[in-house]
Protein backbone atom coordinates (compact mmCIF):
# COMPACT_ATOMS: atom_id res chain seq x y z
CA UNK A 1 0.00 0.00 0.00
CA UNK A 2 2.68 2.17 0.60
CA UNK A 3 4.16 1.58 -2.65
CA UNK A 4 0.79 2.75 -4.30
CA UNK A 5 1.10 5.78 -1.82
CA UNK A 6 4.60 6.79 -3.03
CA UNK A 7 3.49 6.34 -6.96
CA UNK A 8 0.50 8.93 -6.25
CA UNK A 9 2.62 11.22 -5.17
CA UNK A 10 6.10 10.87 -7.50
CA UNK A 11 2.72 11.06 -10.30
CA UNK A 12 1.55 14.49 -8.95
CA UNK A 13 5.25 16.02 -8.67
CA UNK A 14 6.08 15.11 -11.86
CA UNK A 15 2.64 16.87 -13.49
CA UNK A 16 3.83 19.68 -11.30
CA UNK A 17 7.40 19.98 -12.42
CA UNK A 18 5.73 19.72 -16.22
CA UNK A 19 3.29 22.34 -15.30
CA UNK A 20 6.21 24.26 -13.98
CA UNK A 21 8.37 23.23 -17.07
CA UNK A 22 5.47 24.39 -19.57
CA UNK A 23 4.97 28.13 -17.83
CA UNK A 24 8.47 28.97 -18.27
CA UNK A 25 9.07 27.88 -21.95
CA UNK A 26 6.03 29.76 -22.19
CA UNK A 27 7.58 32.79 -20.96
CA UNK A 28 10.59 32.14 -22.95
CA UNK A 29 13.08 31.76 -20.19
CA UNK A 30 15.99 29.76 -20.12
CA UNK A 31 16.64 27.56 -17.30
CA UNK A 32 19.80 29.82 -16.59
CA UNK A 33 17.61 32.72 -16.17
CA UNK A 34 14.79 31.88 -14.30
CA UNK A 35 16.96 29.47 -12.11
CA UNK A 36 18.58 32.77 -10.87
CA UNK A 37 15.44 34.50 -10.82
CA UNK A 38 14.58 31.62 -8.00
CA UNK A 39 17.62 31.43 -6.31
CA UNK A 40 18.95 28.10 -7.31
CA UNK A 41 21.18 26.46 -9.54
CA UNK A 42 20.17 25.04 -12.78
CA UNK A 43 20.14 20.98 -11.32
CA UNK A 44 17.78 22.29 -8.72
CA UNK A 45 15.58 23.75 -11.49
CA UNK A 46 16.04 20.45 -13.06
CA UNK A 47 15.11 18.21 -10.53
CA UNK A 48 12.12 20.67 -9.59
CA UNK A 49 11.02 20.08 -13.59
CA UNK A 50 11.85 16.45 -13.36
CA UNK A 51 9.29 16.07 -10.16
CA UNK A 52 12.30 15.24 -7.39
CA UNK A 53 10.67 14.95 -4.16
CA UNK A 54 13.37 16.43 -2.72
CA UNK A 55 13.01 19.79 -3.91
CA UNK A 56 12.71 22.49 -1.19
CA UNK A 57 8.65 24.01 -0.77
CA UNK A 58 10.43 27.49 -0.60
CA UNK A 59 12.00 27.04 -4.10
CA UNK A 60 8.84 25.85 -5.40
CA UNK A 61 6.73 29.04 -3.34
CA UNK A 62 9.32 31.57 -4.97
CA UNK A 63 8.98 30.15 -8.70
CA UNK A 64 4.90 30.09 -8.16
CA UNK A 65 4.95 33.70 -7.35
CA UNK A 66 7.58 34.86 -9.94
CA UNK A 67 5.03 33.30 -12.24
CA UNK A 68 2.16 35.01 -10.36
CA UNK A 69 1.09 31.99 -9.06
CA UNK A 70 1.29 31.81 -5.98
CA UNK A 71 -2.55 32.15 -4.86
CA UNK A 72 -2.59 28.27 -6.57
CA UNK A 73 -0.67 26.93 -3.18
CA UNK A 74 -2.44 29.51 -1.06
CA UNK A 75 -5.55 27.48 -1.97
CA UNK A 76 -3.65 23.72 -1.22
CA UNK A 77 -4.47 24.00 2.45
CA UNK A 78 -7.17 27.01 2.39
CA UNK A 79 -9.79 26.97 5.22
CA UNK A 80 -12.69 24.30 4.68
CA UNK A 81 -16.37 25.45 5.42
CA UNK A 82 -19.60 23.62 4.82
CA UNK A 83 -23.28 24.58 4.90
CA UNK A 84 -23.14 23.38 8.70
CA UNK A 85 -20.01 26.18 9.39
CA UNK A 86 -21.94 28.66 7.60
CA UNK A 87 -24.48 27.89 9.60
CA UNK A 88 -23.20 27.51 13.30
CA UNK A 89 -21.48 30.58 12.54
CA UNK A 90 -24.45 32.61 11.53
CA UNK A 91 -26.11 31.40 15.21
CA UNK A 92 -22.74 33.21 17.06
CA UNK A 93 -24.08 36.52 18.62
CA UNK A 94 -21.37 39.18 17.29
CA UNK A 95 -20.10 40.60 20.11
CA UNK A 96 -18.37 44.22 19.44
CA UNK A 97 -16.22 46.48 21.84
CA UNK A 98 -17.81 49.55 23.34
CA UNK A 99 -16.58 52.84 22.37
CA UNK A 100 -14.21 55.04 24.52
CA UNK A 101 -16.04 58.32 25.42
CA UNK A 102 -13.82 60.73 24.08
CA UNK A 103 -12.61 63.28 27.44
């Protein structure tokens, strides 16, 4: 099972380091150039590309907002709500601080 675990993930990297791959061709940037832009060397680029698991998640966070991307992994682990949070939270009683009398 963990085998099947591993292969989901090593799957997803390597979409993302094709996505990543695709937006900067797209932009017409060497690896050279937007490997500085990052702050890495060109293998790190490379392995990020290749989906290596063992790229840092603050080379990937820099490249995502150089792209103007970076709202995509704000979303990964955004707050959840439901019709029952909506709910529960419409029942709270708002409470609100009293105003200082001006002397």
């Amino acid at each position: 099972m963990e085998t099947m675990f591993s292969e989901n993930i090593q799957s997803v990297l390597q979409q993302l380091g094709d996505r990543l791959r695709a937006e900067r061709v797209a932009r017409n940037e060497s690896q050279t150039r937007f490997a500085a832009r990052i702050g890495v060397s060109v293998p790190t680029l490379r392995r990020m590309e290749q989906g290596d698991a063992t790229a840092q998640i603050g080379h990937w966070l820099t490249a995502l907002t150089l792209l103007g991307r970076i709202a995509d992994a704000e979303a990964l682990l955004a707050p959840r709500y439901s019709l029952f949070d909506t709910a529960a939270q419409a029942d709270k009683p708002v409470r609100q601080r009293a105003r200082r009398k001006a002397a």
